[in-house]
C-alpha atoms as a PDB file:
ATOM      1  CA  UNK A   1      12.416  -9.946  19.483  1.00  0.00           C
ATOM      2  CA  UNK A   2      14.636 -10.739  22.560  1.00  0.00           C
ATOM      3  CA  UNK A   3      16.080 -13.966  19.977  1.00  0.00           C
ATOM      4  CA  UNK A   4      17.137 -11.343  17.342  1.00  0.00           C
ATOM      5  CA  UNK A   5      18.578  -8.858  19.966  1.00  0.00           C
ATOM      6  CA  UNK A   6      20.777 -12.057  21.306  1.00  0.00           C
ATOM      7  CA  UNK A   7      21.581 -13.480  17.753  1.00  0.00           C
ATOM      8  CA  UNK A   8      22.578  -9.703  16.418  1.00  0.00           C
ATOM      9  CA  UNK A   9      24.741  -9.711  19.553  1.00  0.00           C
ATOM     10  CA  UNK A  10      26.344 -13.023  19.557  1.00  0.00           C
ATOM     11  CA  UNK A  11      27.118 -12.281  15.462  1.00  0.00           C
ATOM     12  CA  UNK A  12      28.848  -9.010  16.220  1.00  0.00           C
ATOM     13  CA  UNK A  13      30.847 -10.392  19.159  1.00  0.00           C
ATOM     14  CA  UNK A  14      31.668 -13.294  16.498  1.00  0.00           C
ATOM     15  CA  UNK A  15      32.747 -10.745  14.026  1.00  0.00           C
ATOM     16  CA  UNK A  16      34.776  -8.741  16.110  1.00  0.00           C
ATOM     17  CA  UNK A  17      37.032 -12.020  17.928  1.00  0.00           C
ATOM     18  CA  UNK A  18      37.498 -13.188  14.300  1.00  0.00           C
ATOM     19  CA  UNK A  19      38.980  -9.323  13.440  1.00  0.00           C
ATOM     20  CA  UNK A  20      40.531  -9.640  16.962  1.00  0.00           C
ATOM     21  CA  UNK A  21      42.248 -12.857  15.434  1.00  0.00           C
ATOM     22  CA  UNK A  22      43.506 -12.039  12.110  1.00  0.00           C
ATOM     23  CA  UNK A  23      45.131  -8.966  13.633  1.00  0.00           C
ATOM     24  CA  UNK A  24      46.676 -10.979  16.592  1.00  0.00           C
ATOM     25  CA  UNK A  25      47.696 -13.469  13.800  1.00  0.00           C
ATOM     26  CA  UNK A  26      49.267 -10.660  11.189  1.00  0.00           C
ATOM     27  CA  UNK A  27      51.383  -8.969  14.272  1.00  0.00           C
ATOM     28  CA  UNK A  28      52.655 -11.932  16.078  1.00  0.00           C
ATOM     29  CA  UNK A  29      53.349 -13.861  12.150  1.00  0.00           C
ATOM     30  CA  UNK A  30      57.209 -14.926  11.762  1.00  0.00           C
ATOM     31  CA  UNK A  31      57.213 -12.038   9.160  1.00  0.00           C
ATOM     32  CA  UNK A  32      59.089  -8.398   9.398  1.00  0.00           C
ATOM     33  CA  UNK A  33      57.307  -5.213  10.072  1.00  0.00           C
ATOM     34  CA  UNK A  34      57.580  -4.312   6.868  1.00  0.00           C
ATOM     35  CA  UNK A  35      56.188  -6.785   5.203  1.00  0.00           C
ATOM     36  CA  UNK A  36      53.722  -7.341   7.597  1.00  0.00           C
ATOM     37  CA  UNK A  37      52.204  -3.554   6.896  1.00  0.00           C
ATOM     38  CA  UNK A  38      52.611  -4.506   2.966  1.00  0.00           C
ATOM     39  CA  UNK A  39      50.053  -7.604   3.731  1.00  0.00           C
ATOM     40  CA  UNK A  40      47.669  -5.274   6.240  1.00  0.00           C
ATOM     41  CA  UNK A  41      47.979  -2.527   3.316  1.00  0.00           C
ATOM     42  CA  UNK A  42      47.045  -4.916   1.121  1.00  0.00           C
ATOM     43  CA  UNK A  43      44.188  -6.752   3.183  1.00  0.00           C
ATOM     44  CA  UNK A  44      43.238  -3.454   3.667  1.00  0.00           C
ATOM     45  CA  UNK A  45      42.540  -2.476   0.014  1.00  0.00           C
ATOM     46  CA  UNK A  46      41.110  -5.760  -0.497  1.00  0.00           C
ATOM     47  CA  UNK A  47      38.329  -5.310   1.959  1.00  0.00           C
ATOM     48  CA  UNK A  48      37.653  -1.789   0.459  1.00  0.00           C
ATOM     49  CA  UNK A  49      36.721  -2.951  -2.313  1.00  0.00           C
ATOM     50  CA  UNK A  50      34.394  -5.876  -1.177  1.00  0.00           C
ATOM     51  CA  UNK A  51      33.093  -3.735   0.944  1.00  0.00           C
ATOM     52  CA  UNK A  52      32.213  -0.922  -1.851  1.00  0.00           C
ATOM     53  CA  UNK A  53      31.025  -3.703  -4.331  1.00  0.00           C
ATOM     54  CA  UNK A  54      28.733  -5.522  -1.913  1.00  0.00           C
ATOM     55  CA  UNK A  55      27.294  -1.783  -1.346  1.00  0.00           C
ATOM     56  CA  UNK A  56      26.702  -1.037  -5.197  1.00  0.00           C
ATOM     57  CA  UNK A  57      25.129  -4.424  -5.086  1.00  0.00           C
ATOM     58  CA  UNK A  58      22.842  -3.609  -2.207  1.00  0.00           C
ATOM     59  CA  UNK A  59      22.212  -0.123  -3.930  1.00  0.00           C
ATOM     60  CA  UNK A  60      21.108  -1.606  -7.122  1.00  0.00           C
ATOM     61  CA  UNK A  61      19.103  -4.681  -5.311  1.00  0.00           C
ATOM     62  CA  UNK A  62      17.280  -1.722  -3.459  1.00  0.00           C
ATOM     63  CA  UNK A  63      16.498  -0.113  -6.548  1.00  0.00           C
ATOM     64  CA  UNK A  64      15.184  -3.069  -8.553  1.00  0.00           C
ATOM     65  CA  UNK A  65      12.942  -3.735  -5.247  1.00  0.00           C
ATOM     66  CA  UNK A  66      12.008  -0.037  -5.188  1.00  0.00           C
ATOM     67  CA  UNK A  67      10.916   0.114  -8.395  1.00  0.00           C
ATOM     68  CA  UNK A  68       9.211  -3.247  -8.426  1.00  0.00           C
ATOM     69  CA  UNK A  69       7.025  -1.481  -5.232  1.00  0.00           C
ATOM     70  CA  UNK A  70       6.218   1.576  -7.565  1.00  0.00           C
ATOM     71  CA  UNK A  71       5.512  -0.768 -10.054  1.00  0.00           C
ATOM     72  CA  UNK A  72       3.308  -2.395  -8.076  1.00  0.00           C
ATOM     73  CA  UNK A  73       1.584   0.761  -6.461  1.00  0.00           C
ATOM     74  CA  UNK A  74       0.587   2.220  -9.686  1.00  0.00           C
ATOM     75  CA  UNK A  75      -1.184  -0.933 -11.242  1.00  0.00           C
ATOM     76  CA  UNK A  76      -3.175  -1.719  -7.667  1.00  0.00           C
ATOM     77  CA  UNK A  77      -3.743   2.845  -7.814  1.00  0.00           C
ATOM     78  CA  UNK A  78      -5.037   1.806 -11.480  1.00  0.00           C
ATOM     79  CA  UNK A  79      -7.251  -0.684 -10.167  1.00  0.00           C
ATOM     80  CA  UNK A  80      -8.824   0.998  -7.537  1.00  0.00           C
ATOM     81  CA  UNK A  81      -9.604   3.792  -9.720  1.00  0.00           C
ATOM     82  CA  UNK A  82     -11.390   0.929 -12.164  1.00  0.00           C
ATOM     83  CA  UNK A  83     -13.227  -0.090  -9.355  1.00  0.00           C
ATOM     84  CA  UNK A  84     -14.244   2.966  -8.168  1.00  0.00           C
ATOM     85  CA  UNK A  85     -15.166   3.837 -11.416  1.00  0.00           C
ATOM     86  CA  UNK A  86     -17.390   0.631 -11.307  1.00  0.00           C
ATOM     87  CA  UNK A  87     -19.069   1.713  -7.965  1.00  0.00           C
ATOM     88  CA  UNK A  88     -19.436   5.449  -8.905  1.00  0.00           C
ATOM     89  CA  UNK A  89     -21.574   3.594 -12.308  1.00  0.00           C
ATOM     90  CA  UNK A  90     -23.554   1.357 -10.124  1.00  0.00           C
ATOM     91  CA  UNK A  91     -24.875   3.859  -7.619  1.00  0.00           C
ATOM     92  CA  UNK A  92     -25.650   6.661 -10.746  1.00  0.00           C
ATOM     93  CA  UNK A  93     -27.974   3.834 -12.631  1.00  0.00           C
ATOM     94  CA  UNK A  94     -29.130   2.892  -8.541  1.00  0.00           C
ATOM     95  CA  UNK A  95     -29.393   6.777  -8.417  1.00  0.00           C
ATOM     96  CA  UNK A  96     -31.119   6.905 -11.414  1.00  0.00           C
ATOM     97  CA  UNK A  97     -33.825   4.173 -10.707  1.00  0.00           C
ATOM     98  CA  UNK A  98     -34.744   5.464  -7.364  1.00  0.00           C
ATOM     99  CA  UNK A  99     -35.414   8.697  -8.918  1.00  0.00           C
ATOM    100  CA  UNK A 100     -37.863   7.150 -11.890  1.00  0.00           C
ATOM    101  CA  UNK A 101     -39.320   4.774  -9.502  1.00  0.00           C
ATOM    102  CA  UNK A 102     -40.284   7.967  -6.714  1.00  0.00           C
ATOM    103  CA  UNK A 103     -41.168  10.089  -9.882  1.00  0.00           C
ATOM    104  CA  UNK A 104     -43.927   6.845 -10.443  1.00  0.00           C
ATOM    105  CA  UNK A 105     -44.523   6.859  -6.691  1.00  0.00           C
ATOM    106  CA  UNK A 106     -45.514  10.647  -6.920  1.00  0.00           C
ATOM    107  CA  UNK A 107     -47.099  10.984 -10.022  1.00  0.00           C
ATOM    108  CA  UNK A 108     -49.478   7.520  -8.655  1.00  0.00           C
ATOM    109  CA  UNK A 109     -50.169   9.772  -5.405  1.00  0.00           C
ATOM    110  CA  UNK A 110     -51.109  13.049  -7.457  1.00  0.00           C
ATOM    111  CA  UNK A 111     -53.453  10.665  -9.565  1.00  0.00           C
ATOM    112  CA  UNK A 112     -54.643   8.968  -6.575  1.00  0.00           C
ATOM    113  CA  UNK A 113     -55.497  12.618  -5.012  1.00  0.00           C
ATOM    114  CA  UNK A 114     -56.947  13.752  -8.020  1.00  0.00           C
ATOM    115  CA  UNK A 115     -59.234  10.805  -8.254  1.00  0.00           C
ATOM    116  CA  UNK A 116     -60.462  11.149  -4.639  1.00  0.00           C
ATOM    117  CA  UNK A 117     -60.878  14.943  -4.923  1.00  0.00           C
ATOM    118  CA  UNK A 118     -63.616  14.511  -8.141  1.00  0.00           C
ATOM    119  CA  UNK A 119     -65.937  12.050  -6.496  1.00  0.00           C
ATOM    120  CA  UNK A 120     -66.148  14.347  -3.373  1.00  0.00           C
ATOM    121  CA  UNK A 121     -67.177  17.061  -5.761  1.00  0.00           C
ATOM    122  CA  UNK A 122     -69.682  15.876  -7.373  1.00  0.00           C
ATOM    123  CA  UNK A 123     -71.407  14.820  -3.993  1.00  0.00           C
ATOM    124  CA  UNK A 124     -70.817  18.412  -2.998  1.00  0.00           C
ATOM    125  CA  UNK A 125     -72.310  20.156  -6.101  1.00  0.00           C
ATOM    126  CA  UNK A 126     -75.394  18.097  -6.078  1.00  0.00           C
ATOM    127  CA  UNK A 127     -78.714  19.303  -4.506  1.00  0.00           C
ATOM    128  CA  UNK A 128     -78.926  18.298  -0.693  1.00  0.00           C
ATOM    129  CA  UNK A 129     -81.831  15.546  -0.371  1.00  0.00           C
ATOM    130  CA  UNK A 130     -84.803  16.856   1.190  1.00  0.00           C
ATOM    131  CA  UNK A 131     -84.270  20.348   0.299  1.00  0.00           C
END
């Protein structure tokens, strides 16, 4: 971070001495007053306008990026949602075959139960020996 902080710093001061310059060069030029403000004026103007074009350009780049990012955000939203889809599906039909395979598990206990309670019946109805 301190090598961007040094080369953002050494860019501006390179920016401003070559302003510092041009300036030094317009005012001190073999030319008249006059004709010097015409050129500023005009240098002036010039600049404007580079400086307005290069921000439409920047504008529009921004908006091509920021709607290649929405772009972008709604297919990988779309996906998800296909995919979560997927996973809701899977657990239902796990879900599902849980629930038959307890159901079995239950109704193989209640027969189990059943069994052992008719045995222990019969033993119980029937005469005691020795009587």
């Amino acid at each position: 971070m301190s090598d961007r902080d040094e080369f953002g710093a050494f860019l501006v001061g390179f920016i401003v001495g070559g302003l510092t310059g041009a300036v030094a060069a317009l005012l001190f030029a073999p030319q008249s007053g006059e004709e010097t403000r015409t050129l500023l004026k005009e240098r002036g103007i010039e600049l404007k306008d580079k400086a307005a074009q290069t921000a439409e350009e920047a504008v529009a780049r921004a908006e091509a990026v920021a709607e290649e990012a929405r772009a972008r955000a709604d297919e990988l939203t779309k996906k998800l949602k296909e995919r979560g889809q997927v996973v809701i599906d899977r657990g239902k039909g796990v879900m599902e075959s849980a629930k038959v395979r307890g159901q079995e598990v239950v109704d193989r206990g209640k027969s189990a139960v059943d069994a052992a309670k008719k045995p222990a019946k019969s033993k119980k109805s029937s005469p005691p020996k020795g009587a």
